[in-house]
Protein backbone atom coordinates (compact mmCIF):
# COMPACT_ATOMS: atom_id res chain seq x y z
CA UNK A 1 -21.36 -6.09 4.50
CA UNK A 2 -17.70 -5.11 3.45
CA UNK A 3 -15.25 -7.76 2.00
CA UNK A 4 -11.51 -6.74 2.47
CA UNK A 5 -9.32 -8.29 0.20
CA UNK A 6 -5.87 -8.04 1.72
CA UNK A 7 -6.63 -8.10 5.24
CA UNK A 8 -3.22 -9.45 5.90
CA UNK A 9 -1.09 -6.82 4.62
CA UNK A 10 -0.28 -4.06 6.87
CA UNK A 11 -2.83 -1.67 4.85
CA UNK A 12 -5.38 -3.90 4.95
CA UNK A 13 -4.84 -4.54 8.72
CA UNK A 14 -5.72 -1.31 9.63
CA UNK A 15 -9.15 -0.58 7.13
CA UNK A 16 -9.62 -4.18 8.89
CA UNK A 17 -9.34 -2.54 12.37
CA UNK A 18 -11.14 0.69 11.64
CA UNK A 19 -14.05 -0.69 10.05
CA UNK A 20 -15.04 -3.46 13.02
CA UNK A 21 -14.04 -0.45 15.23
CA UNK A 22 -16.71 1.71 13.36
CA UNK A 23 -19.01 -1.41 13.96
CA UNK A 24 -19.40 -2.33 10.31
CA UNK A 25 -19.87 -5.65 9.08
CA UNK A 26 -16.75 -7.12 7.97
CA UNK A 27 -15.73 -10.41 6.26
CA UNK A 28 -11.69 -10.72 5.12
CA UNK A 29 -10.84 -12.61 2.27
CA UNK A 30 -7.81 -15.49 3.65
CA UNK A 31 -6.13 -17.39 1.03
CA UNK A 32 -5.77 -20.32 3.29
CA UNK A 33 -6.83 -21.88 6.36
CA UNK A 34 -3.42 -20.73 8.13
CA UNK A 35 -4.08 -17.48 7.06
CA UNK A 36 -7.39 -16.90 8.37
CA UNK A 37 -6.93 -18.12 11.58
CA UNK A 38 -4.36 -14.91 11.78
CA UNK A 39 -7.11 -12.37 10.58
CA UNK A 40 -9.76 -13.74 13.20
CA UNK A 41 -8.02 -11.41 15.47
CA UNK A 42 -9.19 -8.07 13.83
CA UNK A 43 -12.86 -9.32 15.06
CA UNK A 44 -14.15 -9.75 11.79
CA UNK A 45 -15.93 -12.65 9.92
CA UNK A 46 -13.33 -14.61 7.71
CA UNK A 47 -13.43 -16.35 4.57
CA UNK A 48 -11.16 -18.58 3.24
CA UNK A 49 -10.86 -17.79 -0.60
CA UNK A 50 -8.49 -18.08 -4.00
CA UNK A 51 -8.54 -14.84 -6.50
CA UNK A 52 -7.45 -17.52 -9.02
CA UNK A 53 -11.04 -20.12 -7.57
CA UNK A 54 -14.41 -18.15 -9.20
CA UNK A 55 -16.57 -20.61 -7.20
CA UNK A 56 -14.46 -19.41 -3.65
CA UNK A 57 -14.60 -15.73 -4.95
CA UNK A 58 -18.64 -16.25 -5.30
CA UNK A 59 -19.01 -17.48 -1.79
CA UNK A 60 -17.20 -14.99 -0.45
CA UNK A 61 -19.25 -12.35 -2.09
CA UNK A 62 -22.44 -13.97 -0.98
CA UNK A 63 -24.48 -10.87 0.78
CA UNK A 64 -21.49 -7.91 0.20
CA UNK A 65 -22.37 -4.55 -0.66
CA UNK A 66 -19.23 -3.14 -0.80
CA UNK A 67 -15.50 -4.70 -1.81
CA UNK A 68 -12.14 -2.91 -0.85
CA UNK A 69 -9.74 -4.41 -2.61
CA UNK A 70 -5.85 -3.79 -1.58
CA UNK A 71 -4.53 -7.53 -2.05
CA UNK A 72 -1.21 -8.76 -3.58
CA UNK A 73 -0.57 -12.47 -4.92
CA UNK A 74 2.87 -13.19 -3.34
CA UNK A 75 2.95 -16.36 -5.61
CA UNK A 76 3.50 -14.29 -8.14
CA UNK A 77 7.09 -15.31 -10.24
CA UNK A 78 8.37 -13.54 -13.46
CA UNK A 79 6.43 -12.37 -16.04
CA UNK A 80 4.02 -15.22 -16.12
CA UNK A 81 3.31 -14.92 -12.64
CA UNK A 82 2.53 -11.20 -12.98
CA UNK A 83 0.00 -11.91 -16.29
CA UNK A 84 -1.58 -14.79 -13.75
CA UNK A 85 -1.79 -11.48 -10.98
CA UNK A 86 -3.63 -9.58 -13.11
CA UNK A 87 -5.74 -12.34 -14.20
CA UNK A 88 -6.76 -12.59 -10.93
CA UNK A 89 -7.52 -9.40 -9.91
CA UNK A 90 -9.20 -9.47 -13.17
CA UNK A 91 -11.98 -12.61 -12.12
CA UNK A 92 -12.10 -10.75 -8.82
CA UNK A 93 -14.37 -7.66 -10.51
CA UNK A 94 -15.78 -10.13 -12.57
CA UNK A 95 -17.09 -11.81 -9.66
CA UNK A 96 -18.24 -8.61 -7.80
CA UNK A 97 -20.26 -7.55 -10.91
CA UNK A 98 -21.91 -11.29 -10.96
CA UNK A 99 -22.61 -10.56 -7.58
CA UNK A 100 -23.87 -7.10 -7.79
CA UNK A 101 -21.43 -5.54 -5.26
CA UNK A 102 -22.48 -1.32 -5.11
CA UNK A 103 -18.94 -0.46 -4.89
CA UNK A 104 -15.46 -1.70 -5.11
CA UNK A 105 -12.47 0.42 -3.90
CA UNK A 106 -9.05 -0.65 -5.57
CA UNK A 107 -6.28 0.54 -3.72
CA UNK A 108 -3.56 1.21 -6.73
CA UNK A 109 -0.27 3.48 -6.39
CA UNK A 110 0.18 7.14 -7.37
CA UNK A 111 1.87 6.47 -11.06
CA UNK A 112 0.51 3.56 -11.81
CA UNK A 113 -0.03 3.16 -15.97
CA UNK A 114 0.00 0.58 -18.84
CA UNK A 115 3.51 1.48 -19.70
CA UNK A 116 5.44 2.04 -16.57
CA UNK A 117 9.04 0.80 -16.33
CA UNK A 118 8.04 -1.64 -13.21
CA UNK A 119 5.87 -4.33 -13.41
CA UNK A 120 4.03 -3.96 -10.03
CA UNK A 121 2.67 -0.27 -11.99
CA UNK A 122 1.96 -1.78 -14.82
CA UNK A 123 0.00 -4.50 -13.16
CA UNK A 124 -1.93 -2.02 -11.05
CA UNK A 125 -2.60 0.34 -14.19
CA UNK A 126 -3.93 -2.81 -15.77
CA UNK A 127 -6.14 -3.86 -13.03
CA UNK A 128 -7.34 -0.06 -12.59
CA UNK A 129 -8.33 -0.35 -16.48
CA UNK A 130 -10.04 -3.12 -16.07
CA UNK A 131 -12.35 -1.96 -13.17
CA UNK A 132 -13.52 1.53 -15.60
CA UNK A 133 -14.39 -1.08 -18.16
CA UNK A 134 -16.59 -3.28 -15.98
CA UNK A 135 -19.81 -1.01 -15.32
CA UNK A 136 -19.07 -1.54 -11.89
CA UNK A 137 -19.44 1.31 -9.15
CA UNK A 138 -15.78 2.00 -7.90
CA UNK A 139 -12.88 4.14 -6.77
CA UNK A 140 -9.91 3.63 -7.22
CA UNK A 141 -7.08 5.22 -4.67
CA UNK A 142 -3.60 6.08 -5.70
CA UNK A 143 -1.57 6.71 -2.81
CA UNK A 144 2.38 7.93 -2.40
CA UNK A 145 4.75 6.38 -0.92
CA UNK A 146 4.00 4.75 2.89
CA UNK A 147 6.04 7.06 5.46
CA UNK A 148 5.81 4.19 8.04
CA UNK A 149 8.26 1.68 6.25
CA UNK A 150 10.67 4.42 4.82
CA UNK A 151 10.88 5.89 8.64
CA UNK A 152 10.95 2.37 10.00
CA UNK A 153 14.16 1.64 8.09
CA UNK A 154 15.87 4.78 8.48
CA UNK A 155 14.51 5.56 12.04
CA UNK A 156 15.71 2.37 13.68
CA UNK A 157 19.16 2.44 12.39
CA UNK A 158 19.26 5.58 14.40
CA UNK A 159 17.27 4.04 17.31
CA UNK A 160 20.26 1.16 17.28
CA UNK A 161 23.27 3.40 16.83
CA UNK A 162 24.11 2.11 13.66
CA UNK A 163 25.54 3.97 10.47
CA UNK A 164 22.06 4.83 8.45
CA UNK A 165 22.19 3.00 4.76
CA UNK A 166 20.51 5.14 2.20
CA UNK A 167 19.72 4.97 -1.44
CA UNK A 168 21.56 6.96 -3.89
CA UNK A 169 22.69 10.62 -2.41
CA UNK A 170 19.78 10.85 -0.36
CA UNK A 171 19.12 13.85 -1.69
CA UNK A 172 15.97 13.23 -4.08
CA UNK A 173 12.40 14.41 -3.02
CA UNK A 174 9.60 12.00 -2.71
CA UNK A 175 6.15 12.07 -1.17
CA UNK A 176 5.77 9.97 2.05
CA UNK A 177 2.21 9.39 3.28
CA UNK A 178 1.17 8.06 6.76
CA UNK A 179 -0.97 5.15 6.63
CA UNK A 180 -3.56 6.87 8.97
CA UNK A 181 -3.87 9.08 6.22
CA UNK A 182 -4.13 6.42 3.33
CA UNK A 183 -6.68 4.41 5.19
CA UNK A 184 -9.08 7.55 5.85
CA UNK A 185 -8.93 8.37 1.94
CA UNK A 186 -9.47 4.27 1.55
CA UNK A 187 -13.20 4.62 3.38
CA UNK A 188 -13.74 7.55 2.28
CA UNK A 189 -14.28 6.25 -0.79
CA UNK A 190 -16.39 3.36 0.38
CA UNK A 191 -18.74 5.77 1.17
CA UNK A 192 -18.51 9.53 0.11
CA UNK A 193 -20.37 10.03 -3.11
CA UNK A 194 -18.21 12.57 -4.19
CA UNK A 195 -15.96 9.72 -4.57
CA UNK A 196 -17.66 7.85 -6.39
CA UNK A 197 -16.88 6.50 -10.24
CA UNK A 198 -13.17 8.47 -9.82
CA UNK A 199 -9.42 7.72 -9.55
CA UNK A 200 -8.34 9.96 -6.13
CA UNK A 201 -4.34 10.39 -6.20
CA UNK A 202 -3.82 10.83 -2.55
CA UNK A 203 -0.29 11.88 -1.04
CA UNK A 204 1.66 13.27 2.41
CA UNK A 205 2.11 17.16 2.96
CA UNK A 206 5.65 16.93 2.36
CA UNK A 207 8.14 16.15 -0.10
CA UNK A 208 11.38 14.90 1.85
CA UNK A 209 14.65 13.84 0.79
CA UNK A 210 15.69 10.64 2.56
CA UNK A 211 18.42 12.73 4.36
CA UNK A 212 15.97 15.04 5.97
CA UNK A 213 14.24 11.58 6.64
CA UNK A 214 17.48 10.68 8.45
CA UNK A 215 18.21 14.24 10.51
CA UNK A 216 13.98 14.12 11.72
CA UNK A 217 15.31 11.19 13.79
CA UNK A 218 18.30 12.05 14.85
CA UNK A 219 17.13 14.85 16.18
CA UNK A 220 14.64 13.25 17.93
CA UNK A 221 17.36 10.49 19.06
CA UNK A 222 19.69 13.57 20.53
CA UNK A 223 22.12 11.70 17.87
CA UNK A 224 23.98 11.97 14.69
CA UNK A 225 24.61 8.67 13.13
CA UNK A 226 27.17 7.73 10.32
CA UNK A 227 25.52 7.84 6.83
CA UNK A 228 26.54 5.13 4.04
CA UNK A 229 25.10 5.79 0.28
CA UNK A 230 24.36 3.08 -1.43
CA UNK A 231 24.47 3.22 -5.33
CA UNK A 232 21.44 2.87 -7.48
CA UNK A 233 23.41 0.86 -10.08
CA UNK A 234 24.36 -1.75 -7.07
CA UNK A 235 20.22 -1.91 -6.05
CA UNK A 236 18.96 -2.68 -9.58
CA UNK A 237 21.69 -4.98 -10.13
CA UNK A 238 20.50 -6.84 -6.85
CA UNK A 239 17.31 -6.65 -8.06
CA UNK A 240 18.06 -8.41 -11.38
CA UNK A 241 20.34 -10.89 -9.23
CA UNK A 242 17.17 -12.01 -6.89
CA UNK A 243 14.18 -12.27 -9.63
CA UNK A 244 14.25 -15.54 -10.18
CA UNK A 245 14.48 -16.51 -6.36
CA UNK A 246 13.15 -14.20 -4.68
CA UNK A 247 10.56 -11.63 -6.77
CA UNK A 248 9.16 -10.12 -3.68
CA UNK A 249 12.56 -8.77 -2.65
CA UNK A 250 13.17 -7.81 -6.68
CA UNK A 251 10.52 -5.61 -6.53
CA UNK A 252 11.55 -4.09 -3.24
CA UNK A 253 14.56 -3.32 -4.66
CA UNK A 254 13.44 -2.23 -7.97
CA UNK A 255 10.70 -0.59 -6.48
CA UNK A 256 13.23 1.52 -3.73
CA UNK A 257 15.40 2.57 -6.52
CA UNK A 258 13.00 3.85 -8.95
CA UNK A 259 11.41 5.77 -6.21
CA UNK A 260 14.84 7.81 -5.50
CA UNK A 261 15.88 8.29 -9.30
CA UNK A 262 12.34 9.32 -10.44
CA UNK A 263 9.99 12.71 -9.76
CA UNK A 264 8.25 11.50 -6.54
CA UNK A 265 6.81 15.10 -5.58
CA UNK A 266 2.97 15.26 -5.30
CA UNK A 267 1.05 18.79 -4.40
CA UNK A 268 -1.99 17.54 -1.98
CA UNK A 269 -3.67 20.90 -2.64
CA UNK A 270 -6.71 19.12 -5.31
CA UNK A 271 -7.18 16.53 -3.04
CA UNK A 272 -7.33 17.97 0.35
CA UNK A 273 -9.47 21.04 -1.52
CA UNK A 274 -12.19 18.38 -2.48
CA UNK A 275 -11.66 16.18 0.68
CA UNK A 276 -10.11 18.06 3.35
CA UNK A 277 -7.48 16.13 6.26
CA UNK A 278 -5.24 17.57 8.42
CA UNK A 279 -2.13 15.29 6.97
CA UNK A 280 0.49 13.63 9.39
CA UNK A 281 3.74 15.47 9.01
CA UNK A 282 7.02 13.29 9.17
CA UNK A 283 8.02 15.16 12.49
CA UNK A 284 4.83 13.81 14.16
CA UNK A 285 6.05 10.18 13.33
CA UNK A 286 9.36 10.91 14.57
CA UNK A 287 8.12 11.95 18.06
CA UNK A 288 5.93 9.13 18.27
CA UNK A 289 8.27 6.73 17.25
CA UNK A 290 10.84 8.15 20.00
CA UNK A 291 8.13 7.99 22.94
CA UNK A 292 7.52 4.00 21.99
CA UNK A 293 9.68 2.35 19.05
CA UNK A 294 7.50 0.02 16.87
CA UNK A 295 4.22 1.22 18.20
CA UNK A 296 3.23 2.17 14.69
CA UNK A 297 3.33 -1.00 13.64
CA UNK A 298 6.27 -1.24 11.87
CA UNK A 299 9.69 -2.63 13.52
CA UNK A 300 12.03 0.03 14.09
C-alpha cells in the first residue's frame, strides 16, 4: 500500500494517476471530507486525515508500506504558521516510523536549505533534515522549477493575443522541468534501490530565459505578441503588501522573483548518468499545447 500525501495538488494528482494506473494500491491523504470526495476520482482509496491530528495520521498509516509525501498546509500564515508547517510535516515521519513505513519519499525543491532567503526553502530544508535524522528509509527529491505553470502563464497570453507580462528583463536562465519528468523521478524513488537513503536533485534539459519561453510560443502561435517587463522591486513589494492577507500569493510572488534574480541553471548530466530519461524539452510542450490548449493540465 502507498499513502500520497498531497493528492490534491497538481503533483500529487498525477503520482495519484500513475500509480492506480500501474495498479498499485493507493490510499490519499484528504484533509477534509470536501476534499476527499474530490480525490475519489483518481480511483484510489481515500482517507480523511490532519498532519497536525497524530491519532488521524496513525489511521491513515494503518497497513502502508510506502509514504510519498509532496503536501503543503495552505493554512499556513506568517511565521507562526510556517513553524506550525514544519511541525507538521515533522509528526508526519514521526508517525510513519511508529508505523514502520519501508520508505517515505519527500518531494522538496532543488535549493532547499536551513538558511535560504524564502521561507517555503527553509521549511523544506527543515523538513528534509528532519527525515535523515529519523532512521527512517527515504528519498528525498529536489526538483527545478515546473515548466507547466511557467508555460501556462506565458503561453496563454500568447494563445489570447495579449501583450506577454514577464518578470524582470526576461533575460535570466532558469531550469524548467516537465511534470512527466518530476513524477517518473518521484516513483522512481519509491522503488529503485539505487535510490534509496539519498537526496536526488532532479531538473529539465534546458536552461531558458523567460523570453525564449515567450518566442517557443509564438512561434508555435504564427504570432509575435507585445512584451511588458515587470520590475522585481514592484513583485517583492507586492509580496510584502499581500503577507498578511494572502500568504499563498506572497510566496508566489516572492517565490517568482527570487527565481529570476537568482542562479537557476542545473546540469542534468549526474542525474540522468545514474538514472537515465529522455527529458521533455520546452519545444515539445509548446507543440502540444498548440494542438489542444490546457490539455496539460494547466489553464492556458
Amino acid at each position: 500500500m502507498v499513502l500520497l500525501a498531497g493528492g490534491s495538488g497538481r503533483l500529487g494528482e498525477f503520482v495519484a494517476r500513475q500509480l492506480v494506473s500501474e495498479g498499485r494500491q493507493v490510499r490519499l491523504l484528504a484533509w477534509s471530507p470536501r476534499e476527499a470526495a474530490g480525490l475519489a476520482r483518481h480511483g484510489a482509496e481515500v482517507a480523511v486525515g490532519d498532519l497536525r491530528d497524530r491519532a488521524s495520521l496513525t489511521r491513515a498509516l494503518e497497513g502502508v508500506q510506502r509514504l510519498v509525501v509532496a503536501a503543503r498546509d495552505d493554512r499556513a500564515r506568517g511565521h507562526a504558521g510556517r513553524a506550525a508547517e514544519a511541525s507538521a510535516h515533522h509528526q508526519l515521519i514521526e508517525a510513519a516510523c511508529a508505523e514502520r513505513v519501508e520508505h517515505l519519499v519527500f518531494v522538496s525543491c532543488l535549493g532547499a536549505e536551513a538558511e535560504h532567503p524564502l521561507p517555503a526553502f527553509r521549511l523544506r530544508g527543515a523538513v528534509e533534515g528532519r527525515l535523515r535524522d529519523s532512521g527512517l528509509g527515504h528519498t528525498i527529491v529536489r526538483p527545478a522549477a515546473v515548466m507547466e505553470p511557467w508555460a501556462a502563464w506565458i503561453g496563454g497570453q500568447v494563445r489570447r493575443g495579449r501583450a506577454v507580462t514577464i518578470p524582470g528583463l526576461g533575460d535570466h536562465p532558469i531550469n524548467l522541468m516537465a511534470l512527466d519528468d518530476v513524477v517518473y523521478y518521484v516513483l522512481l524513488a519509491l522503488d529503485h534501490p539505487e535510490a534509496r537513503q539519498r537526496t536526488l536533485e532532479v531538473g529539465g534539459p534546458e536552461n531558458l530565459t523567460l523570453n525564449q519561453v515567450a518566442d517557443a510560443f509564438e512561434r508555435c502561435a504564427g504570432r509575435r505578441a507585445r512584451r511588458h517587463y515587470l520590475p522585481l522591486g514592484l513583485l517583492r513589494a507586492a509580496s510584502a503588501c499581500a503577507a498578511p492577507v494572502a500568504p499563498g500569493w506572497s510566496q508566489a510572488l516572492a517565490t517568482v522573483a527570487y527565481r529570476c534574480s537568482s542562479d537557476q541553471r542545473f546540469d542534468p548530466a549526474e542525474m540522468l548518468g545514474a538514472f537515465p530519461r529522455r527529458l521533455t524539452r520546452l519545444t515539445e510542450l509548446a507543440r502540444s499545447w498548440a494542438a489542444a490548449p490546457g490539455a496539460w493540465g494547466w489553464p492556458a
